[in-house]
N, C-alpha and C. Protein backbone atom coordinates (compact mmCIF):
# COMPACT_ATOMS: atom_id res chain seq x y z
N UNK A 1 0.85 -1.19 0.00
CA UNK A 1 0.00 0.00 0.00
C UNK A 1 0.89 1.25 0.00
N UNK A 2 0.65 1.83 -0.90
CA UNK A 2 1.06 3.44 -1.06
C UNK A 2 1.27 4.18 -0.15
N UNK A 3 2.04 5.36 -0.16
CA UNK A 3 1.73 6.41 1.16
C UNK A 3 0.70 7.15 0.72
N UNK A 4 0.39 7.71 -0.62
CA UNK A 4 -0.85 8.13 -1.29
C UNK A 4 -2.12 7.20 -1.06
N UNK A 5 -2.27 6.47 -1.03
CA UNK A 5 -3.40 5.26 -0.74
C UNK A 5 -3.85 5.33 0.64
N UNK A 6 -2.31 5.31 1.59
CA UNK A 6 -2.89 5.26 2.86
C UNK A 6 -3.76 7.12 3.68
N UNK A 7 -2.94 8.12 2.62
CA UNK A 7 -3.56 9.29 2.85
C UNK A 7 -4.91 9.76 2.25
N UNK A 8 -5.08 8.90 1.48
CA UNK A 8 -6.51 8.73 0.90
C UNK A 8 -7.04 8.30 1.50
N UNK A 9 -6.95 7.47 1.95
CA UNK A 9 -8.04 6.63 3.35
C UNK A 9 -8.30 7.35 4.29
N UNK A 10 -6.75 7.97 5.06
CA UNK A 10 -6.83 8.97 6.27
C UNK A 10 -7.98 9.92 5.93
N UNK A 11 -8.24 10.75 4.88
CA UNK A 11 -8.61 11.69 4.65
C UNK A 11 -10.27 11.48 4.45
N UNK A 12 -10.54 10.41 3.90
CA UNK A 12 -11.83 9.99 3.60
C UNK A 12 -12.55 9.49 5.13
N UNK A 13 -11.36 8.77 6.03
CA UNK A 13 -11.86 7.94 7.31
C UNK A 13 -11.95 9.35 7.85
N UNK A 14 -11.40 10.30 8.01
CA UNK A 14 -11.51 11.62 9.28
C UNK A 14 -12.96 12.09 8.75
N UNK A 15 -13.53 12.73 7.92
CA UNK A 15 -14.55 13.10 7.19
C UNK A 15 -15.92 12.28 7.84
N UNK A 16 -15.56 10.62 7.59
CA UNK A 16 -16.53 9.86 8.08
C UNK A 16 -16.61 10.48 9.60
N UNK A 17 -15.17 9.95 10.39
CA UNK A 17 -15.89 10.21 11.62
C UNK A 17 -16.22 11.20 11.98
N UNK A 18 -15.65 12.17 11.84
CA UNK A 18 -15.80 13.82 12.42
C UNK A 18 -17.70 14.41 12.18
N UNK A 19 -18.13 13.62 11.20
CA UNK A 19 -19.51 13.71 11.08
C UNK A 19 -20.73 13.56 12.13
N UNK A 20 -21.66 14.19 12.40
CA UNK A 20 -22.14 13.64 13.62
C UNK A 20 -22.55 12.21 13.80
N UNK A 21 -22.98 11.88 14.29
CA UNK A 21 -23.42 10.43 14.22
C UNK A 21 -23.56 9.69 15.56
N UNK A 22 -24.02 8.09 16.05
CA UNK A 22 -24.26 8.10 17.22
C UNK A 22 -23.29 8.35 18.59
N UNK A 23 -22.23 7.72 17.69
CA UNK A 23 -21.04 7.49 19.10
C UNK A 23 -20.69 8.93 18.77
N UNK A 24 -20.36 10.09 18.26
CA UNK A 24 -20.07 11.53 18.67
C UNK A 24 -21.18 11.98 19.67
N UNK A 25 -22.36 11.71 18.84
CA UNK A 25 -23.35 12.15 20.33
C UNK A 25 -23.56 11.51 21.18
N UNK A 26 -23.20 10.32 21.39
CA UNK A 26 -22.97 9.72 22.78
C UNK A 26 -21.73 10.46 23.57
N UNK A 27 -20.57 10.08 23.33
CA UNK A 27 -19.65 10.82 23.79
C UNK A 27 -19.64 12.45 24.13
N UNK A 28 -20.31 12.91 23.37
CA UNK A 28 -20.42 14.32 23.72
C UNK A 28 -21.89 14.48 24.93
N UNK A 29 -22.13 13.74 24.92
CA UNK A 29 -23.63 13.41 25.89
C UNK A 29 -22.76 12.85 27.61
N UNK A 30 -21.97 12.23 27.57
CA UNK A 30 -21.33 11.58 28.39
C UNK A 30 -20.32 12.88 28.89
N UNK A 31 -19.91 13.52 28.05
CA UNK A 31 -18.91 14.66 28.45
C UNK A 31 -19.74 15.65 28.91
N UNK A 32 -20.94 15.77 28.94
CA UNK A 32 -21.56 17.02 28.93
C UNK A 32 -21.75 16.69 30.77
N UNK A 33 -22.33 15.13 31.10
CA UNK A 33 -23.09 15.50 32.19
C UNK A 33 -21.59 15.07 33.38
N UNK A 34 -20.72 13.82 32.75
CA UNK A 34 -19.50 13.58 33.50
C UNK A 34 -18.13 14.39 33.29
N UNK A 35 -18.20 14.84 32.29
CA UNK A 35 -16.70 15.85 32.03
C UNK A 35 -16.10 15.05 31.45
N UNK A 36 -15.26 15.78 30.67
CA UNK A 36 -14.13 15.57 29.53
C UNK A 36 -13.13 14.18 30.57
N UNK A 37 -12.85 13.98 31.44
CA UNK A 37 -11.50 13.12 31.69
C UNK A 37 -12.00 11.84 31.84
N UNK A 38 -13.64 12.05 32.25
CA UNK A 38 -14.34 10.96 32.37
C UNK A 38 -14.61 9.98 31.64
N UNK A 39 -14.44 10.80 30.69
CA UNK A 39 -15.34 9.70 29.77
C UNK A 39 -14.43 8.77 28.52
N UNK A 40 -13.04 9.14 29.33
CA UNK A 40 -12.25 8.10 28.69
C UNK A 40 -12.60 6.81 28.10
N UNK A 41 -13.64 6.08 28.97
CA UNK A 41 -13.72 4.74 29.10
C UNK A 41 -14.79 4.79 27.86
N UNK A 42 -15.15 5.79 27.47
CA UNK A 42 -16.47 5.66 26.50
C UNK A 42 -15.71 6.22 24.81
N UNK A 43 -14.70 6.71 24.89
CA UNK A 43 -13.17 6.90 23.59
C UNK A 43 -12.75 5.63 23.46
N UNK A 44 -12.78 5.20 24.77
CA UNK A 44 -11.77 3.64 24.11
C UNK A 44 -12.89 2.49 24.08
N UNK A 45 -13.98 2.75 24.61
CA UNK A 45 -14.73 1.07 24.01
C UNK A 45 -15.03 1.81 22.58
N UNK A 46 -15.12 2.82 22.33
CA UNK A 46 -16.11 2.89 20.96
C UNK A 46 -14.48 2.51 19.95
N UNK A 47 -13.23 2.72 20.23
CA UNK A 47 -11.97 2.47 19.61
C UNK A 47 -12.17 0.89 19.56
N UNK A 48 -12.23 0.47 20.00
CA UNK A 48 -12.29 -1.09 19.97
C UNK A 48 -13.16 -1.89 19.46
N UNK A 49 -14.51 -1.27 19.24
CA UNK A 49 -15.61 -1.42 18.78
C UNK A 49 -15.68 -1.77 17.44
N UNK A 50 -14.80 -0.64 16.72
CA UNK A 50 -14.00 -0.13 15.77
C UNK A 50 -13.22 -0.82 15.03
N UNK A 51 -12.41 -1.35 15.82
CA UNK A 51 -11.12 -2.25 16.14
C UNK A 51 -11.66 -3.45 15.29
N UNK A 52 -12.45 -3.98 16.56
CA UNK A 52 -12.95 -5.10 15.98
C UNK A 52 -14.23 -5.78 14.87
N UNK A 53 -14.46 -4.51 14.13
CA UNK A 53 -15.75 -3.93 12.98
C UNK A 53 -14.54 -4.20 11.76
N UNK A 54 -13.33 -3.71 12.40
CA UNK A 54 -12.36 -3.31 10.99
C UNK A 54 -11.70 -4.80 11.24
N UNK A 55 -10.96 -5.49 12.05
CA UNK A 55 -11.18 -7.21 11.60
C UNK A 55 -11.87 -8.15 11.40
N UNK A 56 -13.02 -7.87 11.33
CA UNK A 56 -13.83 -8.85 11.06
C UNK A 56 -13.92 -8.83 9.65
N UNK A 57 -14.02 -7.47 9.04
CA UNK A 57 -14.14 -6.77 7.75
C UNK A 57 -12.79 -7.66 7.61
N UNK A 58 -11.55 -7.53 7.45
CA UNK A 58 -10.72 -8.11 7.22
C UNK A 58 -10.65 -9.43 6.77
N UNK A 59 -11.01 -9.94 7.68
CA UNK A 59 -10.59 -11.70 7.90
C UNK A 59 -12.12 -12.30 6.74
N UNK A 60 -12.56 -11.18 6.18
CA UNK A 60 -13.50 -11.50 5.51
C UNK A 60 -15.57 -12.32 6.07
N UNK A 61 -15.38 -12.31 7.14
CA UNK A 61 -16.63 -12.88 7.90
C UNK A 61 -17.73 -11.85 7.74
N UNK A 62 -17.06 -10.56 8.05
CA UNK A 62 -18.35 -9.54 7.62
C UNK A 62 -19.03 -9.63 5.66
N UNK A 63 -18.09 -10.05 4.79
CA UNK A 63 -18.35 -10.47 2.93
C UNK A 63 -19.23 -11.49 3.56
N UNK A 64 -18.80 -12.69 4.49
CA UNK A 64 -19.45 -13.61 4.46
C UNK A 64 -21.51 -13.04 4.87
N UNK A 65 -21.56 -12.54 5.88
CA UNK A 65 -22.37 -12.36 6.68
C UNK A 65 -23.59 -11.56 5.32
N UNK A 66 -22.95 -10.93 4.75
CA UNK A 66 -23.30 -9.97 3.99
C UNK A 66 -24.08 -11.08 2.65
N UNK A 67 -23.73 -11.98 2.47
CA UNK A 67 -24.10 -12.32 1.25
C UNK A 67 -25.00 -13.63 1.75
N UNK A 68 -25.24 -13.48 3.40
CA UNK A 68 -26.30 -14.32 3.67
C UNK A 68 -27.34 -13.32 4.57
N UNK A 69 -28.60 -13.55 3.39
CA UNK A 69 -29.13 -12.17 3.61
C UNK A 69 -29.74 -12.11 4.70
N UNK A 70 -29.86 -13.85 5.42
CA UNK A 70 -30.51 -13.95 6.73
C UNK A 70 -29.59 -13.33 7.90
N UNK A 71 -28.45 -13.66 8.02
CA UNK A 71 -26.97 -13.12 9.24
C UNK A 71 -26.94 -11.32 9.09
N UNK A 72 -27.48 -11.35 7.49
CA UNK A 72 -27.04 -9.54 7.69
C UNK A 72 -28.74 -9.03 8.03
N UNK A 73 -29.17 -9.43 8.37
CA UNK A 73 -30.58 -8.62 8.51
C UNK A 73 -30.64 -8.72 9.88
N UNK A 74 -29.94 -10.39 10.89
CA UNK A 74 -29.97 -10.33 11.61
C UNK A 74 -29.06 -9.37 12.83
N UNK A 75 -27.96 -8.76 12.08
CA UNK A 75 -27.06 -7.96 12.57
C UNK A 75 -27.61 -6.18 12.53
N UNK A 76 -27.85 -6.47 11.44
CA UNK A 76 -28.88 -4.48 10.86
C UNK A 76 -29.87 -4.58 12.54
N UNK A 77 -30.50 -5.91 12.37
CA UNK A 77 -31.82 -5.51 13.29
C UNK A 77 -31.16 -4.87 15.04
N UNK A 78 -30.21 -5.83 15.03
CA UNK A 78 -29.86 -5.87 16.32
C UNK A 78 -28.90 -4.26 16.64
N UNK A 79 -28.18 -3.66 15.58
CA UNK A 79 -27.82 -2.49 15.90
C UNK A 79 -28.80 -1.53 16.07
N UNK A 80 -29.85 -1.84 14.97
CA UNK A 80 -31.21 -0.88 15.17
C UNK A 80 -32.11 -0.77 16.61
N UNK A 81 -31.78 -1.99 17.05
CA UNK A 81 -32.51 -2.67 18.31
C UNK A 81 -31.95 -1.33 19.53
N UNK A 82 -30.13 -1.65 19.20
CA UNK A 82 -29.30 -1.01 20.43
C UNK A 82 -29.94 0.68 20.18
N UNK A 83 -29.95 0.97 19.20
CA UNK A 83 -30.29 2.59 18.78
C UNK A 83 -31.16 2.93 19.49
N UNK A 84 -32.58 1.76 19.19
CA UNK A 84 -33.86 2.50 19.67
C UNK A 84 -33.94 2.65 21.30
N UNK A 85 -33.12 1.55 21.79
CA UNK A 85 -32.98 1.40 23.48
C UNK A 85 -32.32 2.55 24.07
N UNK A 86 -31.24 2.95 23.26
CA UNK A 86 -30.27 3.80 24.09
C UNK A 86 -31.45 4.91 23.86
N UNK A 87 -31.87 5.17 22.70
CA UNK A 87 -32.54 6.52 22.46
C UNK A 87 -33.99 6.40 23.77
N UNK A 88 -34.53 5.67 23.60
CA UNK A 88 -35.73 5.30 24.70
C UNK A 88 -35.15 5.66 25.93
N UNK A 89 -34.07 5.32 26.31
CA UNK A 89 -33.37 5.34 27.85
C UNK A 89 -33.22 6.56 27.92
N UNK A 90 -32.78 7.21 26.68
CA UNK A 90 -32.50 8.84 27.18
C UNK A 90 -33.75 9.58 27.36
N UNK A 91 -34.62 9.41 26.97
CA UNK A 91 -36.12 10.07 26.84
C UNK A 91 -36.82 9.89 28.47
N UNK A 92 -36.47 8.71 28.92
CA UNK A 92 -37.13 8.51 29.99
C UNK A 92 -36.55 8.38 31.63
N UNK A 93 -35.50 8.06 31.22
CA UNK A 93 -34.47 8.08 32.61
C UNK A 93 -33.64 9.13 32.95
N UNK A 94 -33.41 9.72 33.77
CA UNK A 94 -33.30 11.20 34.51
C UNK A 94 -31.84 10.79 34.45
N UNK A 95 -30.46 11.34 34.19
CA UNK A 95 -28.90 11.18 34.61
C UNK A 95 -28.78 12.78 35.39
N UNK A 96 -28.04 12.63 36.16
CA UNK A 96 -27.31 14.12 36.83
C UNK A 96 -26.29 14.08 36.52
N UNK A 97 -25.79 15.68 36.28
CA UNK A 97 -24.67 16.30 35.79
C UNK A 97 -23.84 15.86 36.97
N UNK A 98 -22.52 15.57 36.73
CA UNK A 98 -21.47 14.86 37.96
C UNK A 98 -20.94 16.61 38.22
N UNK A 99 -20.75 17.12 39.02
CA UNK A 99 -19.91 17.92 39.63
C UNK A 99 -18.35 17.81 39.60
N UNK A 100 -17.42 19.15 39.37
CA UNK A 100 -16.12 18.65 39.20
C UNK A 100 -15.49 18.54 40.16
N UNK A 101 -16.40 18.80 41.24
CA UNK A 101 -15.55 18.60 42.68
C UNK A 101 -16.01 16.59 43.34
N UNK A 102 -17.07 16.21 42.53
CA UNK A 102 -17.34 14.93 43.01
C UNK A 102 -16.44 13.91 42.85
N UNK A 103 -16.24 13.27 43.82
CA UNK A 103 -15.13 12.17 44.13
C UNK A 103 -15.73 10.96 43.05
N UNK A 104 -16.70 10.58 43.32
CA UNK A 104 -17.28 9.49 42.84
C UNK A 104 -18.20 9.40 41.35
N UNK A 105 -17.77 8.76 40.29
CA UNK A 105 -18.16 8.52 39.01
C UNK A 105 -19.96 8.21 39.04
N UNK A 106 -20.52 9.24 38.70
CA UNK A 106 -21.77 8.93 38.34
C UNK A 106 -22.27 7.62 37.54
N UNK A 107 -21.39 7.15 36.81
CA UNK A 107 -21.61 6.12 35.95
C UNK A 107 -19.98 5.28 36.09
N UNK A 108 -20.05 3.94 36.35
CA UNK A 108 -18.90 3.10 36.39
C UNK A 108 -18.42 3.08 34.94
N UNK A 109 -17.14 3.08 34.88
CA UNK A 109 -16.07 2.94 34.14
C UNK A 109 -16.27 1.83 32.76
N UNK A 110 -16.66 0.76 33.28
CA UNK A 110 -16.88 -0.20 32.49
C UNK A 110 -18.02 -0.38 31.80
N UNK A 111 -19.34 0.55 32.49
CA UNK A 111 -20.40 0.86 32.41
C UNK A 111 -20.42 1.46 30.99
N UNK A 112 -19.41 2.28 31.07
CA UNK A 112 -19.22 3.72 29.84
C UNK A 112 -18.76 2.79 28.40
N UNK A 113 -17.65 2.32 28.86
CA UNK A 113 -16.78 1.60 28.03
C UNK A 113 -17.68 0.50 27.04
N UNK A 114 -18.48 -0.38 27.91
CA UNK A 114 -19.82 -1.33 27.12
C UNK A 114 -20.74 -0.37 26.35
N UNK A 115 -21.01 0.40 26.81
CA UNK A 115 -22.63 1.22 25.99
C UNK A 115 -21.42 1.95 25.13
N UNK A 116 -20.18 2.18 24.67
CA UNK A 116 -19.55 2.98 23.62
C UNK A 116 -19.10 2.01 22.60
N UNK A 117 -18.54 0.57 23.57
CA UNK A 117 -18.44 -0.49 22.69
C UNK A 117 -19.33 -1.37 21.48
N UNK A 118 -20.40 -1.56 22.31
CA UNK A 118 -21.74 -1.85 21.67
C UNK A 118 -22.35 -1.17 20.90
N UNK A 119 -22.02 -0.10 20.79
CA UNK A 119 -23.19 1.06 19.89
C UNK A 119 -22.02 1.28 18.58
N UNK A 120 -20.64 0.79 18.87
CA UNK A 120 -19.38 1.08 17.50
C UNK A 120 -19.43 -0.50 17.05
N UNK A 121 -19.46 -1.63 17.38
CA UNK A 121 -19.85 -2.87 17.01
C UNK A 121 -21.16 -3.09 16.51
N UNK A 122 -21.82 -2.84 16.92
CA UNK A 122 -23.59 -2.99 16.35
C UNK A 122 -24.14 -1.93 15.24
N UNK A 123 -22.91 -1.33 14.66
CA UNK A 123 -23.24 -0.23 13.38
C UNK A 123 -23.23 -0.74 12.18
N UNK A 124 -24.22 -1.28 11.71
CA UNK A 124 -23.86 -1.34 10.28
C UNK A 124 -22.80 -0.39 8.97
N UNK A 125 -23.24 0.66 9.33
CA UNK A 125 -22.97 1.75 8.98
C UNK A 125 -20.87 1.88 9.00
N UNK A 126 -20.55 1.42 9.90
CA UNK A 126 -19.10 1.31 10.19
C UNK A 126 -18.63 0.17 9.29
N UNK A 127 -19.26 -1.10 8.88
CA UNK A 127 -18.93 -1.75 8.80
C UNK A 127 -19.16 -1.75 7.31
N UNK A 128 -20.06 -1.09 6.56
CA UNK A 128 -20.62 -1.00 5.30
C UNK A 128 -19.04 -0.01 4.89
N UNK A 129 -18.81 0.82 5.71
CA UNK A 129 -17.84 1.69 5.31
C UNK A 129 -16.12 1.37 5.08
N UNK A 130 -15.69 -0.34 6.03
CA UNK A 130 -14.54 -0.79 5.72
C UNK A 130 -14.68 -1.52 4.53
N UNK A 131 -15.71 -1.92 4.21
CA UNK A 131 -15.97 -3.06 3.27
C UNK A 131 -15.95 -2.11 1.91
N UNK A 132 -16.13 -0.51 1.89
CA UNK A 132 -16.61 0.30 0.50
C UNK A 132 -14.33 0.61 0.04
N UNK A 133 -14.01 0.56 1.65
CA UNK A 133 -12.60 1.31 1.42
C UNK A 133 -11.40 0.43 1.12
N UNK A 134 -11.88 -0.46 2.28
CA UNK A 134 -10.82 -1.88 2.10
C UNK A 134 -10.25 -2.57 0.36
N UNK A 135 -10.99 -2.57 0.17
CA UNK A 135 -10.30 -3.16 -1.18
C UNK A 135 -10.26 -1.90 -2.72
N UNK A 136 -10.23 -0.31 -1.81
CA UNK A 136 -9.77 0.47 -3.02
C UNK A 136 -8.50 1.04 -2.25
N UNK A 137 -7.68 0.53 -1.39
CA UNK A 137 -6.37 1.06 -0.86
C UNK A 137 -5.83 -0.51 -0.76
N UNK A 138 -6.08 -1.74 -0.31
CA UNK A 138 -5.11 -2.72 0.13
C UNK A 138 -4.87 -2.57 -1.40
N UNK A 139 -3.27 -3.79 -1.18
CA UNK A 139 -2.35 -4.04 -2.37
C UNK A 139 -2.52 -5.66 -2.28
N UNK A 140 -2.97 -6.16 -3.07
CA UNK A 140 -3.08 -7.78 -2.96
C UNK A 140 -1.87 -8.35 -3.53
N UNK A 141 -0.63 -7.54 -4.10
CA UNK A 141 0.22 -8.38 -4.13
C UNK A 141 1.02 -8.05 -2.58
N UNK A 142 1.15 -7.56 -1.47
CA UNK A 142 1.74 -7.34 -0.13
C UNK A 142 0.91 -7.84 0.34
N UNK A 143 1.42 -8.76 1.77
CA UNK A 143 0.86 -9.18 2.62
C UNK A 143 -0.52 -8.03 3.27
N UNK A 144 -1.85 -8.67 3.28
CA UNK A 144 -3.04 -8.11 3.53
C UNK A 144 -2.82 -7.79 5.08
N UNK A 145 -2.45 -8.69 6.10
CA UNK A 145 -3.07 -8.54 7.44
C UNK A 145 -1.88 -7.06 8.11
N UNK A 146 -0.63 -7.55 7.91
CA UNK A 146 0.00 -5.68 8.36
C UNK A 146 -0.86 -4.64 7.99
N UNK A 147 -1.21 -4.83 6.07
CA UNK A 147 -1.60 -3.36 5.14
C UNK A 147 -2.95 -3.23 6.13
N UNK A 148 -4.03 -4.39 6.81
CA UNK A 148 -5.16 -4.28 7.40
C UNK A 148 -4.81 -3.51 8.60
N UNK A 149 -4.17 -3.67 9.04
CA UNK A 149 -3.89 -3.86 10.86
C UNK A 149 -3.57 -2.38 10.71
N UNK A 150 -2.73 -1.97 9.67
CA UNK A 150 -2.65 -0.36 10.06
C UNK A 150 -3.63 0.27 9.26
N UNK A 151 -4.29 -0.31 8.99
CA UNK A 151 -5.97 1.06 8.36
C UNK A 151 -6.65 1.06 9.42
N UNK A 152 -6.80 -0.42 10.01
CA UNK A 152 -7.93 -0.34 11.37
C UNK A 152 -6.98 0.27 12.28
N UNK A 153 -5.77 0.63 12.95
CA UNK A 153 -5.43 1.49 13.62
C UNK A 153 -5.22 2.57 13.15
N UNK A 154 -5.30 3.58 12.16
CA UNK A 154 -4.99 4.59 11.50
C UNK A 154 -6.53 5.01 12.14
N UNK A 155 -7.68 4.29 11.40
CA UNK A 155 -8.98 4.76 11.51
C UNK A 155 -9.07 4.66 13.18
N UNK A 156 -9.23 4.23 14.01
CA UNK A 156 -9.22 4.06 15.60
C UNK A 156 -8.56 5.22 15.90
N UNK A 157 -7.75 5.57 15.55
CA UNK A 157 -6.51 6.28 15.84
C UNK A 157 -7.32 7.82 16.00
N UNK A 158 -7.83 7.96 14.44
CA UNK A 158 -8.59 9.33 14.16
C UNK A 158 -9.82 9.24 14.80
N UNK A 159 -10.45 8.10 15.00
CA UNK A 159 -11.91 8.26 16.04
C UNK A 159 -11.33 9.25 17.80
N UNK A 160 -10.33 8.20 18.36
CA UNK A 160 -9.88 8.90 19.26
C UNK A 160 -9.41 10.24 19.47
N UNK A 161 -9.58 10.87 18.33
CA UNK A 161 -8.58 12.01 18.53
C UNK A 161 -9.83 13.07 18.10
N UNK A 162 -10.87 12.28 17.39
CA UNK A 162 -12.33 12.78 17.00
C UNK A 162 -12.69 13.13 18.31
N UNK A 163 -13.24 12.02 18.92
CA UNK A 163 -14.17 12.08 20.01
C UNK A 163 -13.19 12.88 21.51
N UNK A 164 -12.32 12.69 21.52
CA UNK A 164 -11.25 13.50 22.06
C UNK A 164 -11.66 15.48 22.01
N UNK A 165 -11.78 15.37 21.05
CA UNK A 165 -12.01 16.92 21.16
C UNK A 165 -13.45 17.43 20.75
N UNK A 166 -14.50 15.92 20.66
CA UNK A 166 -15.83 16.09 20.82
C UNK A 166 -15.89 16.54 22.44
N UNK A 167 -15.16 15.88 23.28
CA UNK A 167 -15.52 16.35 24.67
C UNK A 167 -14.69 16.64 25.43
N UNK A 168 -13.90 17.64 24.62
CA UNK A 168 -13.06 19.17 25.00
C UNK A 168 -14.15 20.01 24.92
N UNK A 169 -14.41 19.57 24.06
CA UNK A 169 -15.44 20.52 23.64
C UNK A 169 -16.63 20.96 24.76
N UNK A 170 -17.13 19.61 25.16
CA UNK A 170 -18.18 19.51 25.97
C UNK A 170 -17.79 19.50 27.51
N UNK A 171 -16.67 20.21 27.53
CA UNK A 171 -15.60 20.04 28.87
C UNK A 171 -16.34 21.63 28.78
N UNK A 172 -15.70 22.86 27.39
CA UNK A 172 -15.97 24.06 27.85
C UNK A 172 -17.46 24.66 28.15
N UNK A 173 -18.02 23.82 27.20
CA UNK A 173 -19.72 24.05 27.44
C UNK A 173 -20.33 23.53 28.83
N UNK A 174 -19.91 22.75 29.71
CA UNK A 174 -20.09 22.29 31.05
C UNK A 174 -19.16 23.43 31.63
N UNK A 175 -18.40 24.02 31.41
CA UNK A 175 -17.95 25.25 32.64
C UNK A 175 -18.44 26.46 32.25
N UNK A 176 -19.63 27.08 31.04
CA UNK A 176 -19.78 28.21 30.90
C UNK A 176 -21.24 28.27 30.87
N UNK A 177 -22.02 27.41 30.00
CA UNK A 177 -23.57 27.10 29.87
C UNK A 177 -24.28 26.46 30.40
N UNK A 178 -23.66 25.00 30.94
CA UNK A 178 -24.73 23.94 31.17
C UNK A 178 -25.02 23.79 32.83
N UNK A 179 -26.40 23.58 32.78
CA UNK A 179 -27.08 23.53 33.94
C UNK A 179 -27.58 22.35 33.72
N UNK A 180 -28.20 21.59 34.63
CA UNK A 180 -29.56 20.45 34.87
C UNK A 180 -30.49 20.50 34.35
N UNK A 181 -31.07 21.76 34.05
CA UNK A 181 -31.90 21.58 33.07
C UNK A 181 -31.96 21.91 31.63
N UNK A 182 -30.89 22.53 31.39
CA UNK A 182 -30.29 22.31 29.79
C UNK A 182 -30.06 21.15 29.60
N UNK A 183 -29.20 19.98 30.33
CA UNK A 183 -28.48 18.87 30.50
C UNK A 183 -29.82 17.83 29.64
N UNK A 184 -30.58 18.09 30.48
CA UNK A 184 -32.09 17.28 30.73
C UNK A 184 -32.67 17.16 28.95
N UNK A 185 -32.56 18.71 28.47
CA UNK A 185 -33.61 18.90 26.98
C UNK A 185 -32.21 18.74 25.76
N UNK A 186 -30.78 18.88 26.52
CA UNK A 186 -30.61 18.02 25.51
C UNK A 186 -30.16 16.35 25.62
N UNK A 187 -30.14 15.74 26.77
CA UNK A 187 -30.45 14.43 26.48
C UNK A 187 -31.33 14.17 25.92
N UNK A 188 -32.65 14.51 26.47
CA UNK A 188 -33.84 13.95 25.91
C UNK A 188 -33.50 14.20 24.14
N UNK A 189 -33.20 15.28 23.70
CA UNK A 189 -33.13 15.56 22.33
C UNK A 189 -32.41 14.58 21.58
N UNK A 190 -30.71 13.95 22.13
CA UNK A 190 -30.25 13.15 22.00
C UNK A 190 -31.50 11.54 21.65
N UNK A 191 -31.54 11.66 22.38
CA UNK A 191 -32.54 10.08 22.49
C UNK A 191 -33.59 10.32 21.35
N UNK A 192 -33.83 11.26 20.78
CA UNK A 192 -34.62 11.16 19.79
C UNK A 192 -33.99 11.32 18.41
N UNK A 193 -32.49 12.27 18.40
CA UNK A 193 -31.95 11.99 17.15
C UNK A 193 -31.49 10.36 17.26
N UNK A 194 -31.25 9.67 18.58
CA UNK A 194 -30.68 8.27 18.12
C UNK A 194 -31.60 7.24 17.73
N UNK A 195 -32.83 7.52 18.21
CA UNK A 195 -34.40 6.71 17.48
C UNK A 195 -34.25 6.90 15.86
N UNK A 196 -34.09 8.51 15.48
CA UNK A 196 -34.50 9.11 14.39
C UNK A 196 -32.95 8.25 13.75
N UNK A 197 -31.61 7.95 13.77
CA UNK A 197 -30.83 7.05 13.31
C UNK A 197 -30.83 5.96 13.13
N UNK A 198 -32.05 5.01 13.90
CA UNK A 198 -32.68 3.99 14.49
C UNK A 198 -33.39 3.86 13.09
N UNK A 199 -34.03 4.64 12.43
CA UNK A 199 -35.32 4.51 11.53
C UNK A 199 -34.27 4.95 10.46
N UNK A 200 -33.14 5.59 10.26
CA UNK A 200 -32.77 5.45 9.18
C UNK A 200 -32.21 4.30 8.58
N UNK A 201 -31.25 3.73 9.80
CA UNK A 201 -31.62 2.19 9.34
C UNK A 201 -32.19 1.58 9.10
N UNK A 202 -33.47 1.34 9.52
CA UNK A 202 -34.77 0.73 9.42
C UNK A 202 -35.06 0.48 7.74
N UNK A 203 -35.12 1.93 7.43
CA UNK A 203 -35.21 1.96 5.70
C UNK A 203 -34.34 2.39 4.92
N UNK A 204 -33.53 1.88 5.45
CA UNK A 204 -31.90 1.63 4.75
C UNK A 204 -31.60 2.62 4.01
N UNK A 205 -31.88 3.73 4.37
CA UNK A 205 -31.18 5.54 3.70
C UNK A 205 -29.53 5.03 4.39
């Protein structure tokens, strides 16, 4: 693979993520009510999520899944499934803004890390997108799994550094604007753009 090939990818993968989409507004939802240092654990499951979206794509199981139209409908449904839940949960369950003086994590660590993991694994959408790139940058005469191993860390690489300054971001808007009840109308708002992502899958826009 090229250094032109691999900056073609870079450039096309930053674009993808930097776009809004669920895991930016999760993460920026998570930064808003726990703060920017917090929500580490919710950067690195959705990295891994990622991680493992971009080997599966690899090792070829996602081609497989895909051309059995029963495994891929059963995978669409089940990310659609996670969408409509998380979005439902935000609509109806109350979270409090953590304080920066609070000792104790409003939400456990591992807690964060699963609901960032699950929602970057259960995307079709991620996975439709290694499968469009993967075979217009690999070199099939060089060994595939290195040329793989550094696109899926190149792309991980730029999610982290995405969502990274998604909630810098939401670090300065929690020390100048946000209150409890801003917090409140835009979760709830959240939970309805992730339904309304929910149904775009649904009818496959």
């Amino acid at each position: 693979m090229s250094w032109a090939l691999w900056t073609t990818f870079a450039m096309v993968s930053a674009v993808n993520i930097v776009t809004p989409g669920p895991a930016n507004l999760n993460t920026l939802r998570r930064a808003l009510q726990l703060g920017a240092r917090r929500v580490v654990p919710t950067i690195l499951g959705n990295a891994l999520g990622l991680a493992l979206g971009g080997t599966l794509c690899a090792a070829g199981i996602t081609a497989f899944a895909m051309a059995s139209p029963l495994w891929w409908q059963a995978f669409r449904w089940i990310g659609i499934a996670y969408l409509v839940w998380l979005g439902v949960k935000l609509l109806v369950k109350r979270e409090k803004i953590l304080s920066a003086e609070a000792d104790g994590p409003a939400v456990r660590a591992h807690a964060l890390f699963a609901e960032a993991f699950l929602l970057a694994a259960s995307n079709p959408k991620a996975l439709l997108f290694y499968i469009a790139l993967f075979p217009q940058v690999l070199d099939p005469a060089q060994p595939l799994a290195p040329q793989a191993a550094l696109l899926i860390a190149s792309y991980c690489a730029l999610s982290i550094l995405s969502l990274g300054t998604y909630s810098a971001l939401a670090q300065l808007l929690r020390r100048s604007v946000m209150t409890q009840a801003r917090y409140d109308r835009f979760r709830q708002v959240s939970g309805v753009v992730l339904i309304g992502f929910a149904l775009k899958l649904m009818l496959g826009a």
